[in-house]
Protein backbone atom coordinates (compact mmCIF):
# COMPACT_ATOMS: atom_id res chain seq x y z
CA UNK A 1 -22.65 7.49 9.63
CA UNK A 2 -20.10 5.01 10.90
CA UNK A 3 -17.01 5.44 8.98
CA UNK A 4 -12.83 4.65 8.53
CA UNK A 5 -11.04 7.04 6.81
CA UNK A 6 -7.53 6.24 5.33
CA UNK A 7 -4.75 8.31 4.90
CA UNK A 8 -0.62 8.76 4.85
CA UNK A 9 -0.02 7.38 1.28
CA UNK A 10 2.36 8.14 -1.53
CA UNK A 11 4.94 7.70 -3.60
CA UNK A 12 8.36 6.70 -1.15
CA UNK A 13 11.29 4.75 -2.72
CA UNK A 14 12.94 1.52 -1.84
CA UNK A 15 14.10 1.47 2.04
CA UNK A 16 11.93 4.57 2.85
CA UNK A 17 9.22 5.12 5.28
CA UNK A 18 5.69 5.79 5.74
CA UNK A 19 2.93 6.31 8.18
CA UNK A 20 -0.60 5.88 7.34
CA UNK A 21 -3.70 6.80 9.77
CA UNK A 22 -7.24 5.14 10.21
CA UNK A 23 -9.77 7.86 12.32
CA UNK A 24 -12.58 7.17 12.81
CA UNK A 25 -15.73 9.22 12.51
CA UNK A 26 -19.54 8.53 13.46
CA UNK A 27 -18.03 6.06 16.24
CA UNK A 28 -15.29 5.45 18.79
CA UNK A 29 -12.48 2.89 18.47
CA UNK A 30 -11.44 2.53 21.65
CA UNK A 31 -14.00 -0.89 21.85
CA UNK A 32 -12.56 -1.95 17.95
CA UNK A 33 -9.85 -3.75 17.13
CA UNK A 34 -8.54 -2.19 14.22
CA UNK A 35 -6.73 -3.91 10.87
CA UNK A 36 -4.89 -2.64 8.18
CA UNK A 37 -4.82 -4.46 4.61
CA UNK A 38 -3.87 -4.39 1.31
CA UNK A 39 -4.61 -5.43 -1.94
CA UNK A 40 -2.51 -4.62 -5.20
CA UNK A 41 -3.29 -5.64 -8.31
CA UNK A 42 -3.91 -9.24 -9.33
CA UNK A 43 -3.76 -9.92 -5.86
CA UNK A 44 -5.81 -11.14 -2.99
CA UNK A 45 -6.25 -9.04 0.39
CA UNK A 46 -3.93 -9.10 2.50
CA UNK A 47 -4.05 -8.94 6.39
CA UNK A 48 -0.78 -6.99 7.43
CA UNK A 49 -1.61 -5.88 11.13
CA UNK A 50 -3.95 -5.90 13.67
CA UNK A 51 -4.24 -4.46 17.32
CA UNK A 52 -6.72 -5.12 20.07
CA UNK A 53 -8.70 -2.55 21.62
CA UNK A 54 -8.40 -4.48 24.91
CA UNK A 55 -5.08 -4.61 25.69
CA UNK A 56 -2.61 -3.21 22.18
CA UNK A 57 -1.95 -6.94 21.84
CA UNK A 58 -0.55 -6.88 17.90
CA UNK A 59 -0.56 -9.47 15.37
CA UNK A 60 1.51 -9.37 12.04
CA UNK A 61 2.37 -12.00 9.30
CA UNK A 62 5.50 -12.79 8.51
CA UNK A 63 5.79 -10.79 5.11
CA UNK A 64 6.14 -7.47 7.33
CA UNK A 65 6.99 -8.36 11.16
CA UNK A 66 9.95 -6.29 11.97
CA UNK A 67 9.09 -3.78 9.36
CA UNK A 68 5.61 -2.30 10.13
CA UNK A 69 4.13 -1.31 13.52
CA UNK A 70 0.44 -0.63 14.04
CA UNK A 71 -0.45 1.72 17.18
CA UNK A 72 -3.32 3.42 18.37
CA UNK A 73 -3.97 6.85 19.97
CA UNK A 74 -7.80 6.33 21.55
CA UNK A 75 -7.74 10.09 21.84
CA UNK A 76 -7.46 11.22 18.74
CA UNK A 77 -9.26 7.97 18.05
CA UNK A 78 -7.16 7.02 15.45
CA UNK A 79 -4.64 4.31 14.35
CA UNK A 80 -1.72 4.49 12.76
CA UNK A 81 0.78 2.03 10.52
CA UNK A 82 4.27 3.06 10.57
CA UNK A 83 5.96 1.13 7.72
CA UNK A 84 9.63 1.14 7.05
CA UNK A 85 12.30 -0.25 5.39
CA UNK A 86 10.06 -0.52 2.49
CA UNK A 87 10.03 -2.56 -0.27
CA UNK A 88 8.47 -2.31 -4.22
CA UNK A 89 6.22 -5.88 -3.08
CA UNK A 90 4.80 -3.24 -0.60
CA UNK A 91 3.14 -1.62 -3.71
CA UNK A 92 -0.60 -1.65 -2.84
CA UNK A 93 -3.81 0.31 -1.67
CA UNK A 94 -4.69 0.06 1.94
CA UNK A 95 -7.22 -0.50 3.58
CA UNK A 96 -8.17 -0.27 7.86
CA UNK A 97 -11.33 -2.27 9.07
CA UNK A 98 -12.84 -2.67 12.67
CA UNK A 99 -13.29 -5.86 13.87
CA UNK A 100 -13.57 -7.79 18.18
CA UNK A 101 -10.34 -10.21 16.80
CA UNK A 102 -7.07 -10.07 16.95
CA UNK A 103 -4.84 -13.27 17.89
CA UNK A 104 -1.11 -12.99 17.40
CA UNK A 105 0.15 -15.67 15.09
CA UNK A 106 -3.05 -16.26 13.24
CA UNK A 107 -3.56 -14.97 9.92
CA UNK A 108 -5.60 -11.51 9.50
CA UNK A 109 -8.84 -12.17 7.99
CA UNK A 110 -10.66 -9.52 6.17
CA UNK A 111 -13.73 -11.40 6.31
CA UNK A 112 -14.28 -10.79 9.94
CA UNK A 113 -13.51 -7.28 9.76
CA UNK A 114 -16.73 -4.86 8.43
CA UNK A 115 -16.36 -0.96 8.35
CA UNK A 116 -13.89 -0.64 5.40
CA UNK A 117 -12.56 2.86 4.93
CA UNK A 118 -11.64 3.94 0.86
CA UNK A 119 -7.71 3.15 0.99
CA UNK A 120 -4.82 4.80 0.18
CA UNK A 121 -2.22 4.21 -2.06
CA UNK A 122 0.93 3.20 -1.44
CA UNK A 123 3.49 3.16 -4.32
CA UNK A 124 7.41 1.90 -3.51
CA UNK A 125 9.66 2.57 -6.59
CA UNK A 126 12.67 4.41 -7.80
């Protein structure tokens, strides 16, 4: 069974940090591009990252560039999302996603991503 599996979420206050992790099981990512996104309540999906399986090219929009970093470890055929500096409009569950697209400076679109893991939830509040 092809599966993402989510993880790294939590309660973290203002200006704090966390690092989620996509693995993969049933399949290997090094031929994926991977996505993270997130959706809180009341609120469409958002794309947040991306990273091609080809090269590491990365894509982000501007509501986190600077902030969050996606990365990839093909041997423990996982990704990760390293967020900092976070803020409470960070509030959301997310979600990773395997897609063949990733183009720096165009927006993430869930739509062309398919194996969606569960999510996790990230909380930002004091």
């Amino acid at each position: 069974q092809l599966q993402l599996v989510e993880s790294g979420g939590g309660l973290v206050q203002p200006g704090g940090s966390l690092r989620l992790s996509c693995t993969a099981s049933g399949f290997t990512l090094d031929y994926y591009t991977i996505g993270w996104f997130r959706q809180a309540p009341g609120k469409e999906r958002e794309g947040v990252s991306c990273i091609r399986s080809s090269d590491g090219t990365t894509n982000y929009p501007d509501s986190v560039k600077g902030r969050f970093t996606i990365s990839r470890d093909n041997a423990k055929n996982t990704v990760y999302l390293q967020m900092n500096s976070l803020k409470p409009e960070d509030t959301a569950v997310y979600y990773c996603a395997a897609s063949h697209s990733c183009v720096p400076g165009t927006t993430i679109d869930g739509n062309r991503f398919g194996y969606w893991g569960q999510g996790t939830q990230v909380t930002v509040s004091s």
